[in-house]
Protein backbone atom coordinates (compact mmCIF):
# COMPACT_ATOMS: atom_id res chain seq x y z
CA UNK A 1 -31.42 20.85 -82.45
CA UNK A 2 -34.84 19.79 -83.80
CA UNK A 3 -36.42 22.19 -81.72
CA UNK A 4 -34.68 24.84 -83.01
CA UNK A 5 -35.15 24.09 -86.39
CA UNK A 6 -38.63 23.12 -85.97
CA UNK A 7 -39.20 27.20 -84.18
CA UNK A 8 -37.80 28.84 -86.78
CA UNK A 9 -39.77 27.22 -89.57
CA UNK A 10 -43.04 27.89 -87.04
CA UNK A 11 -41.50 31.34 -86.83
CA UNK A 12 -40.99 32.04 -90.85
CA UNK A 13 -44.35 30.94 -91.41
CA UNK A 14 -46.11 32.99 -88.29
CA UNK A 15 -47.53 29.68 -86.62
CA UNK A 16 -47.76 29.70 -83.09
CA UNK A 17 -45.58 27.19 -81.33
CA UNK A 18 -46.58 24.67 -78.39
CA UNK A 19 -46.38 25.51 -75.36
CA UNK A 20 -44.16 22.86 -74.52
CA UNK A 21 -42.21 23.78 -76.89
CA UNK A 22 -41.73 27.61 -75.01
CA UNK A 23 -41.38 25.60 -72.38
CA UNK A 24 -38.35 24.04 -73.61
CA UNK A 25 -36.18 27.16 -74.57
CA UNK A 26 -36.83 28.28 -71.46
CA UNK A 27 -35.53 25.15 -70.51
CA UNK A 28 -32.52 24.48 -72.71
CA UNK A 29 -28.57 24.55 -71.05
CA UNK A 30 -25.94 27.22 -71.37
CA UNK A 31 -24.15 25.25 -73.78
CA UNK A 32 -26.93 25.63 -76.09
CA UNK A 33 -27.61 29.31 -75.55
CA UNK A 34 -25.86 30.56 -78.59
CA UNK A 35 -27.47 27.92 -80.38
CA UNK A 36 -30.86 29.25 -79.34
CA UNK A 37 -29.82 32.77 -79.72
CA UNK A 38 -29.13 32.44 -83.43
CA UNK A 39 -32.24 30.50 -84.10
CA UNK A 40 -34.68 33.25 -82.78
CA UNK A 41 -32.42 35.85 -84.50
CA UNK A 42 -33.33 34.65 -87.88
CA UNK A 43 -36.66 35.04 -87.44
CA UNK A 44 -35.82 38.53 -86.01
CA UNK A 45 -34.02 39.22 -89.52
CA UNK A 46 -36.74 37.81 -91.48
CA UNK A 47 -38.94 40.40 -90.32
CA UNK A 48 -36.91 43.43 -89.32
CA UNK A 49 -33.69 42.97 -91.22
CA UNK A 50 -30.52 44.52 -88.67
CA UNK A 51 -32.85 47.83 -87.69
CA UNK A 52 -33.39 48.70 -84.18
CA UNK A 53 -36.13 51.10 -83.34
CA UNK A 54 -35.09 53.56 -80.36
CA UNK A 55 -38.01 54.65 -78.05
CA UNK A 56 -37.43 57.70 -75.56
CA UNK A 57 -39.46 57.65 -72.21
CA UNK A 58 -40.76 61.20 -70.65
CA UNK A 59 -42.01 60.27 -66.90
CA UNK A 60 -44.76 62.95 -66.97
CA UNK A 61 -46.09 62.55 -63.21
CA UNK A 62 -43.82 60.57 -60.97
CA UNK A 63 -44.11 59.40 -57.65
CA UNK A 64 -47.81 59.57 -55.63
CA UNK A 65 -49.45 56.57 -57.26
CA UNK A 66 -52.56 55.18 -55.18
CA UNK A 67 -52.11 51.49 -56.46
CA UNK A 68 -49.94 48.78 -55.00
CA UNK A 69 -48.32 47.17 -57.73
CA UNK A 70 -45.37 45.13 -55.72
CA UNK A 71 -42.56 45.67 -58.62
CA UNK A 72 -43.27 49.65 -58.89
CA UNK A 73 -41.05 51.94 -57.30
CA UNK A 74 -43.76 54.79 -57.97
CA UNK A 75 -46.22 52.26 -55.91
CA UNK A 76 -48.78 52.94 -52.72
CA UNK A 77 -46.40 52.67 -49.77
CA UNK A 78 -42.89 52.68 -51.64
CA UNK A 79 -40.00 53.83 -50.10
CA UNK A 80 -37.66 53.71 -52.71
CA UNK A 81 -36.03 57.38 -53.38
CA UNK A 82 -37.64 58.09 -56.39
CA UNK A 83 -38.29 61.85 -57.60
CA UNK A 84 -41.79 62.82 -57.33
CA UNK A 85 -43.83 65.64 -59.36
CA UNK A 86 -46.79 66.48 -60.49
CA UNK A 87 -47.96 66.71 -64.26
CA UNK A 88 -45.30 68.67 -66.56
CA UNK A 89 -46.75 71.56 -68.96
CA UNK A 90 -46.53 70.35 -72.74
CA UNK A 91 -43.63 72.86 -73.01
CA UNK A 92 -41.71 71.16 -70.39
CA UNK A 93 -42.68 67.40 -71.87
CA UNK A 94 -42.04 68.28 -75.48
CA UNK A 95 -38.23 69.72 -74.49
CA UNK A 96 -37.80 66.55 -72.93
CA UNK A 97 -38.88 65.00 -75.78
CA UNK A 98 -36.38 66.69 -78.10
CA UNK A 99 -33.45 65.18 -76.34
CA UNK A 100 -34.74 61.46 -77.48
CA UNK A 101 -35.49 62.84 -80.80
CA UNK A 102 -32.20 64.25 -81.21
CA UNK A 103 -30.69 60.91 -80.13
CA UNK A 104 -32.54 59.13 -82.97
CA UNK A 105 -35.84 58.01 -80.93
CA UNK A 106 -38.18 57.91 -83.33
CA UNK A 107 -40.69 57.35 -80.81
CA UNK A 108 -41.93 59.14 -77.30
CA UNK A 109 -43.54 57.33 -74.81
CA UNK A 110 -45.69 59.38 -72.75
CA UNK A 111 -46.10 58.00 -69.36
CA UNK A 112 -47.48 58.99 -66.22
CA UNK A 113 -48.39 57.38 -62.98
CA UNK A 114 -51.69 56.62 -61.51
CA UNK A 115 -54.72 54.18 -61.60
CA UNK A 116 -56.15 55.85 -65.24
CA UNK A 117 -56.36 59.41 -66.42
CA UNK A 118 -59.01 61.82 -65.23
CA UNK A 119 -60.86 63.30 -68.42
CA UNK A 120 -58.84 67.08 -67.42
CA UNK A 121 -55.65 64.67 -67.23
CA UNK A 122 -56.83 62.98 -71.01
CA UNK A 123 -56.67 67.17 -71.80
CA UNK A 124 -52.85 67.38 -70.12
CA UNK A 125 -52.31 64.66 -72.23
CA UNK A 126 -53.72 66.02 -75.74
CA UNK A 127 -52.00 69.38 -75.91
CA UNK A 128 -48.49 67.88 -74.69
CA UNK A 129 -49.20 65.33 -77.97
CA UNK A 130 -50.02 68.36 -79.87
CA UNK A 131 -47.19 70.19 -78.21
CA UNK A 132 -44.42 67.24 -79.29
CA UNK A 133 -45.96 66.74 -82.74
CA UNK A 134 -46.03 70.60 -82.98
CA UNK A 135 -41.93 70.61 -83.21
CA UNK A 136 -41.57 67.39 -84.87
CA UNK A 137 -44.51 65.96 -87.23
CA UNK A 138 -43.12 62.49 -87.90
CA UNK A 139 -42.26 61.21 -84.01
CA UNK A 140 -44.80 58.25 -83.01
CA UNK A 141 -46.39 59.25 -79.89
CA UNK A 142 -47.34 56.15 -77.50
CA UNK A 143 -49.14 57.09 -73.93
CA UNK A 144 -49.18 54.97 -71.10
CA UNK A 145 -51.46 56.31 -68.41
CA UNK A 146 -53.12 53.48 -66.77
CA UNK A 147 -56.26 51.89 -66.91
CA UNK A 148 -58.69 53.55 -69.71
CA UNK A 149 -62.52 54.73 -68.97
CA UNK A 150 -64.99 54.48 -72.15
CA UNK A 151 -64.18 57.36 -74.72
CA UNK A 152 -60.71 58.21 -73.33
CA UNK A 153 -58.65 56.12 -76.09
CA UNK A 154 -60.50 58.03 -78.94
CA UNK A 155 -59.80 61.31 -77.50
CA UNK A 156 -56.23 60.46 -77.26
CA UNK A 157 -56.20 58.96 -80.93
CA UNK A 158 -57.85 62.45 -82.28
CA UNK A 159 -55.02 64.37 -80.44
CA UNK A 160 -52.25 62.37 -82.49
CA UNK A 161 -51.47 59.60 -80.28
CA UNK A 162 -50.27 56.82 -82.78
CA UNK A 163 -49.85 53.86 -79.66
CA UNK A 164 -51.29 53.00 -76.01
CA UNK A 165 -49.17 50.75 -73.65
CA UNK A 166 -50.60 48.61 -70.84
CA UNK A 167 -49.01 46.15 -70.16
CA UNK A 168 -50.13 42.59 -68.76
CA UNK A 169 -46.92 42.03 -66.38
CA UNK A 170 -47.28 38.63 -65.31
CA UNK A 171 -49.65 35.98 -65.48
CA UNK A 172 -53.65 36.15 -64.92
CA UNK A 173 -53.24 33.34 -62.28
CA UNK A 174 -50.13 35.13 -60.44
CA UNK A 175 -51.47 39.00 -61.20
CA UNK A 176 -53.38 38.98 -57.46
CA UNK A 177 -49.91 38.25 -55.65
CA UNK A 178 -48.10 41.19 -57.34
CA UNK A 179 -50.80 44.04 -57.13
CA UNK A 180 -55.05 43.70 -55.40
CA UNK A 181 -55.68 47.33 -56.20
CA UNK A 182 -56.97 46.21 -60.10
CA UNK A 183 -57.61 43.01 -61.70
CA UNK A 184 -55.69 40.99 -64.50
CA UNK A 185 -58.93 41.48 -66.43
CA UNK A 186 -59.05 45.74 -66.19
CA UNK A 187 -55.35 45.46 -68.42
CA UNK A 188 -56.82 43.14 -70.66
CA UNK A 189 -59.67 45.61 -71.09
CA UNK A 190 -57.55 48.53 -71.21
CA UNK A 191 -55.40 47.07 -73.58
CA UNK A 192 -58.68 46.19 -76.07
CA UNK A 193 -59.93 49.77 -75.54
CA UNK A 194 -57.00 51.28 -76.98
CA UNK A 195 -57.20 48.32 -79.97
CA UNK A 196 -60.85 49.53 -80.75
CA UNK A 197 -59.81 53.10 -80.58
CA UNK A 198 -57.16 52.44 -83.66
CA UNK A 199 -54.63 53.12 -81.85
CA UNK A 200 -51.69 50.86 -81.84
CA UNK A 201 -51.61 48.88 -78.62
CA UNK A 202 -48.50 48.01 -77.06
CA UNK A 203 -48.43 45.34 -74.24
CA UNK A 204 -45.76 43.18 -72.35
CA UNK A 205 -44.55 41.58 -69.08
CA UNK A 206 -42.26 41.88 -66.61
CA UNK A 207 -39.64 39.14 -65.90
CA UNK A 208 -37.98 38.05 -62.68
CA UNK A 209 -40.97 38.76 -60.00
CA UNK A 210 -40.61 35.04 -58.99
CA UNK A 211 -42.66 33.87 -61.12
CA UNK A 212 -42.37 30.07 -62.90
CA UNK A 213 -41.64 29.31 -66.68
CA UNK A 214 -45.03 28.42 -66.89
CA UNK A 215 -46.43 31.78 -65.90
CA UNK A 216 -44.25 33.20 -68.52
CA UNK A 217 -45.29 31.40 -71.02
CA UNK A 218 -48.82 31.42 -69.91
CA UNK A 219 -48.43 35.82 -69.96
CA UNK A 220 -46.54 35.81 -73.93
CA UNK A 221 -49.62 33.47 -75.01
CA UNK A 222 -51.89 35.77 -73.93
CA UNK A 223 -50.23 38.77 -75.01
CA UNK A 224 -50.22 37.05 -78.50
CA UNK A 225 -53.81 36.69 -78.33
CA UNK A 226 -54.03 40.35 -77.70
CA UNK A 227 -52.30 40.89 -80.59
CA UNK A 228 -50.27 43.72 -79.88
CA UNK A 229 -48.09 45.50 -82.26
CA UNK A 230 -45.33 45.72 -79.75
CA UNK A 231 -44.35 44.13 -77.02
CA UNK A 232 -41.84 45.10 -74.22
CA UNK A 233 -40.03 42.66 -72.13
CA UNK A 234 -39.03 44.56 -68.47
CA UNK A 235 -36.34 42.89 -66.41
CA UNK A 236 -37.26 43.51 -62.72
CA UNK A 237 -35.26 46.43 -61.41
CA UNK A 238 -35.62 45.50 -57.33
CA UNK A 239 -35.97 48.79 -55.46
CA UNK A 240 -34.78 49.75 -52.58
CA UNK A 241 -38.27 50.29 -50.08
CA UNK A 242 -40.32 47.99 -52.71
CA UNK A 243 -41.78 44.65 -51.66
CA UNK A 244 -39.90 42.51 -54.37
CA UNK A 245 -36.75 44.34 -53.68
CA UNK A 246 -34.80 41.13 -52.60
CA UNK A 247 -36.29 39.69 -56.43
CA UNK A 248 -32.93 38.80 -58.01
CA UNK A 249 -33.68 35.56 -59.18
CA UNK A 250 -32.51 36.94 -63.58
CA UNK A 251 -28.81 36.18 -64.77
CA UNK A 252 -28.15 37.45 -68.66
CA UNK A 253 -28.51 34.04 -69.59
CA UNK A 254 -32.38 33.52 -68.39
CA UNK A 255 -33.06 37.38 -70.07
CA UNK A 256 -31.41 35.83 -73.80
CA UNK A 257 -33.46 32.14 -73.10
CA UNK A 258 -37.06 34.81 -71.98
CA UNK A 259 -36.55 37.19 -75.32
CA UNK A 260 -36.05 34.57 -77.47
CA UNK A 261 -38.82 32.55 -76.18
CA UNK A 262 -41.36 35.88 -76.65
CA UNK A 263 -39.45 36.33 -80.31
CA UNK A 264 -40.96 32.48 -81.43
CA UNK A 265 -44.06 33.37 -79.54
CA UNK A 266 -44.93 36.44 -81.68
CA UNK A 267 -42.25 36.48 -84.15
CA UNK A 268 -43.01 39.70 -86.21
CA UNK A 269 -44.09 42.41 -83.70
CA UNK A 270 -41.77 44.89 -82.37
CA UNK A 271 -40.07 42.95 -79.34
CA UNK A 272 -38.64 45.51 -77.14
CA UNK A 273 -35.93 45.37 -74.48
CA UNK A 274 -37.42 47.87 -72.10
CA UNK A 275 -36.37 48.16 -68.22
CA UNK A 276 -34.02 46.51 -66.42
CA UNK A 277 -31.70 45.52 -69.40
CA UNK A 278 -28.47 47.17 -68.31
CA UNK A 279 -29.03 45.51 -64.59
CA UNK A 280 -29.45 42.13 -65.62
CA UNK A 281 -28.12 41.67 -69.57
CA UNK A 282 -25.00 44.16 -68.49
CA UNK A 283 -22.54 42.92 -71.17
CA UNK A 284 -24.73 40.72 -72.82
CA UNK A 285 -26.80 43.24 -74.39
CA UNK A 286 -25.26 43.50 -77.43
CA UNK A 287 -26.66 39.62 -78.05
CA UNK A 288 -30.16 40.76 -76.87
CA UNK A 289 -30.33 42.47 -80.03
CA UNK A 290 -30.51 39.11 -81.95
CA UNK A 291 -33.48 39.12 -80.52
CA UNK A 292 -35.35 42.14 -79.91
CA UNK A 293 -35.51 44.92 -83.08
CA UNK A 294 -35.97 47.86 -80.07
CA UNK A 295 -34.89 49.44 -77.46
CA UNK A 296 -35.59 52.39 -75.14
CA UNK A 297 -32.76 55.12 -75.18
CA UNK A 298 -31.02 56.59 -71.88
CA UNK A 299 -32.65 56.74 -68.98
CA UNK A 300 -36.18 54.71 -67.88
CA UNK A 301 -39.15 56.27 -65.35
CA UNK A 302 -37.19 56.38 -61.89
CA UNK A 303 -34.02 54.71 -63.05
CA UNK A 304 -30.90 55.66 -64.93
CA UNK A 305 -30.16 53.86 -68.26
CA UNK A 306 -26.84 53.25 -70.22
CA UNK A 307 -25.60 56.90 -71.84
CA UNK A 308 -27.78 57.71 -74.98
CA UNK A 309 -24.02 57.36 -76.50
CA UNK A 310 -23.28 53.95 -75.50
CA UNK A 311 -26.88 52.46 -76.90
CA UNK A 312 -25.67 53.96 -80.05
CA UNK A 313 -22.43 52.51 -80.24
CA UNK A 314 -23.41 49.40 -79.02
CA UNK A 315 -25.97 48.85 -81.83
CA UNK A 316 -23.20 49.72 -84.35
CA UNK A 317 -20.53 47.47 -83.05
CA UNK A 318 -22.46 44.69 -82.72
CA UNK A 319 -23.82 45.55 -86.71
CA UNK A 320 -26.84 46.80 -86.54
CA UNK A 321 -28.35 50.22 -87.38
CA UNK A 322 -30.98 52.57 -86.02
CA UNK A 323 -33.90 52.56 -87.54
CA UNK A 324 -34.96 55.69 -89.31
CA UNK A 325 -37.91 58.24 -88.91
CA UNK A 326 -38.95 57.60 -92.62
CA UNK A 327 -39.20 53.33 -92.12
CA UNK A 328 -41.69 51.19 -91.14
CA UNK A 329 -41.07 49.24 -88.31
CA UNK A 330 -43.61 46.25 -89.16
CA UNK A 331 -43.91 44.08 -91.68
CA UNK A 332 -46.34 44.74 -94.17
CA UNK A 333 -48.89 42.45 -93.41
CA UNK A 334 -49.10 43.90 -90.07
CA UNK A 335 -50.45 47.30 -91.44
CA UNK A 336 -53.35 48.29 -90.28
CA UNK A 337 -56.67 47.64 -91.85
CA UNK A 338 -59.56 49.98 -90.85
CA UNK A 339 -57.35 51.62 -88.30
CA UNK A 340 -53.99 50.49 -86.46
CA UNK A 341 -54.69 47.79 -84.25
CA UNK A 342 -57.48 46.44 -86.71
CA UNK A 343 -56.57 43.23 -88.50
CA UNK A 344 -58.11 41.28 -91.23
CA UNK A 345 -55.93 38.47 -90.89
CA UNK A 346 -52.96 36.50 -89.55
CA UNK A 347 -51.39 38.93 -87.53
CA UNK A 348 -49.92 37.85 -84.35
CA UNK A 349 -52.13 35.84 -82.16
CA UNK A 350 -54.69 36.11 -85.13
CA UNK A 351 -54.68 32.17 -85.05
CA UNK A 352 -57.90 30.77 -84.55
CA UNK A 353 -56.53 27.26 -83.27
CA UNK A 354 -54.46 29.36 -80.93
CA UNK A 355 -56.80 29.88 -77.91
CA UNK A 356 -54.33 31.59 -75.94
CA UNK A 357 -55.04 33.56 -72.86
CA UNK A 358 -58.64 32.49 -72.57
CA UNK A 359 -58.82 29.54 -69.65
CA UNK A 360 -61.19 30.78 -66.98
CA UNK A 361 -59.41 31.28 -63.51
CA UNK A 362 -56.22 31.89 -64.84
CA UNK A 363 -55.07 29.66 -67.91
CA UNK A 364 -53.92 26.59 -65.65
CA UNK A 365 -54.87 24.55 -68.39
CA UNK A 366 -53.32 23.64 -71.31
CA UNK A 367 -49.73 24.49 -69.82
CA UNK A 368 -47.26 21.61 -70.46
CA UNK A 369 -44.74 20.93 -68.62
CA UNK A 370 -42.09 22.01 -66.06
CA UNK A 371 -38.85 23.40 -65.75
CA UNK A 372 -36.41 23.60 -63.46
CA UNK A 373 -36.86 26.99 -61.02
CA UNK A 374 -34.34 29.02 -61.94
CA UNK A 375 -31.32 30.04 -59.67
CA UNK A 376 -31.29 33.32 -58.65
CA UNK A 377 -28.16 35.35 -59.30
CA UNK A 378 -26.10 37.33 -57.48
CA UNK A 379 -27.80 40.81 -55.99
CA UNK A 380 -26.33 43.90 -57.93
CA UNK A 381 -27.57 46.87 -56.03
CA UNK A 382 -24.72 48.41 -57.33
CA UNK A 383 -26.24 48.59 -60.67
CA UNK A 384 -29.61 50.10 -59.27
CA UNK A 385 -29.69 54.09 -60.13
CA UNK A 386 -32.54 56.21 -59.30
CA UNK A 387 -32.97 58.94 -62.06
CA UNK A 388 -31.76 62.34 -60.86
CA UNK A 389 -32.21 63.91 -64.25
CA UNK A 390 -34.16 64.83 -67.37
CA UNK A 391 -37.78 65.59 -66.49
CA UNK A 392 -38.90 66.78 -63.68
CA UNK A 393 -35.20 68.18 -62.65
CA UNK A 394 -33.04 71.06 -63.88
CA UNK A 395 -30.49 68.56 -65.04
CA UNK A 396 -29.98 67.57 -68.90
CA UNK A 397 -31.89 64.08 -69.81
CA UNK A 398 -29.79 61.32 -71.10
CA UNK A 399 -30.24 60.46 -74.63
């Protein structure tokens, strides 16, 4: 396929590809999946070899959140079954912690619900960082807190955070029909907060909300104009007592054609398969990794994961290995330069010709053509589990 060949050269050399040409592997036929599949995964190997980098989640405050955010199961007015708690002591977070690390995470994600952190929760925040780093020096620490006030990013980054996550979700012309209580434009600040704090900022999307290919290739464009260093890729999990809980419009075949279109979009940051993989990939997950060079292990926020065990084997059958605490997960030209997050040049989205993400009123310009709406596959409650252990429980975590 010319496209193919013609992505993979743009991916090789970091060049950002047309939009109609995301378009169009969103676009291509089942026939031509494994085609497209082994296209995006040489660019994948090009810049992260066969590693996979395993990322353990600790849900520090669950539950209770005042915003509406239609996909969240932790959301103003859910009634999903979720477990709710307030903040955990560092003691209780960093134990938590330990069962990723001793599953081969090499990094925690911190994460706790809510619009943004108080200043006293920023404090919570700093000694459980201290707390985790206390038992294990090398672990990355990410937080994910919500939106950031002025100051709060460089407190966390002088505690030993190493990453910030915020992600973008969706579109800026679709973000008002998924959540009113904050704007597109507050996680695009939040996200540039945490870039000019040196921290490394992590940002992605969530797939399957009903959204078009054109939003999704309108939210990777602007994600690579963000120019995070990693970026996860969330399958919808639809809750129980959520609005989008009758969402199922993702078959495995859609999540392969979505990763590989974000892999050619920003070919050498850390693409992660983050929630949602096991409900909508199920057996195809071992091809995801083709893709993606990361993944989180066991369980997610207010869902169950696959065992710790079977992320482990699956990663070795399908030849690939965990990435270690001593390697470097980007490429070399993506080190930072004056702090992490803080480029010189031609990192992802570092294009000047690129001009993604910055159409006033939403980016409806400059997005070529249209694809076929996706059929929505068949609903799989059965795969929906709400978490019932590891933080916040007296029940081992999975890892």
């Amino acid at each position: 396929m010319d496209l193919l060949n013609t992505l993979v050269d743009k991916g090789l050399r970091r060049e950002l590809p047309t939009r109609d040409e995301a378009l169009a592997v969103l676009a291509t036929s089942d026939d031509e999946l494994l085609d497209v599949v082994a296209a995006a995964g040489k660019v994948r190997r090009h810049w992260f070899g066969r590693r996979v980098k395993l990322n353990y989640l600790v849900n520090l405050k669950s539950g209770l959140c005042p915003e509406d955010c239609s996909y969240c199961s932790q959301r103003l007015g859910s009634k999903a079954e979720i477990l709710k708690y307030t903040w955990l002591k560092p003691d209780e977070a960093s134990q938590a912690a330990a069962a990723g690390l001793a599953g081969g995470a090499k990094r925690v994600c911190l994460v706790a619900s809510g619009r943004g952190p108080t200043d006293r929760d920023v404090d919570r925040v700093s000694d459980t960082i201290k707390a985790i780093k206390d038992q294990n020096e090398s672990v990355e620490v990410c937080a994910c807190l919500g939106l950031l006030s002025d100051g709060q990013a460089e407190r966390l980054r002088e505690a030993g955070a190493d990453a910030y996550n915020h992600n973008l979700n969706t579109s800026e012309g679709t973000y008002g029909d998924i959540t009113t209580t904050h704007t597109y434009a507050d996680r695009v600040d939040t996200v540039q907060k945490a870039h000019a704090a040196g921290l490394s900022a992590c940002s992605g999307l969530i797939a399957g909300m009903g959204e078009s290919d054109e939003d999704l290739v309108e939210v990777v464009y602007a994600l690579r104009e963000l120019d995070p260093d990693s970026v996860p890729v969330n399958f919808l999990i639809p809750f129980e007592g959520t609005p989008l809980a009758k969402e199922w419009n993702l078959s495995p075949q859609r999540c392969l054609r979505i990763l590989a279109m974000v892999r050619f979009v920003c070919p050498d940051v850390e693409v992660r398969i983050a929630g949602g993989r096991e409900v909508h990939l199920r057996t195809m997950q071992p091809l995801a990794l083709h893709l993606a060079n990361s993944i989180f292990l066991g369980d997610y926020l207010t869902s169950e994961g696959q065992a710790g065990k079977a992320d482990l084997e699956m990663i070795a059958d399908a030849g690939f290995e965990v990435e270690g605490a001593g390697e470097v997960t980007l490429p070399e030209h993506r080190a930072p330069v004056g702090g992490c997050g803080s480029r010189e040049s031609a990192g992802c989205g570092s294009h000047a010709e690129a001009g993604c993400g910055s159409h006033e009123g939403g980016g409806g310009g400059g997005v070529c053509g249209s694809a076929a709406a996706p059929q929505a596959s068949e609903a799989r409650t059965d795969l929906v589990a709400v978490r019932r252990r590891g933080a916040g429980t007296d029940l081992a975590p999975n890892a």
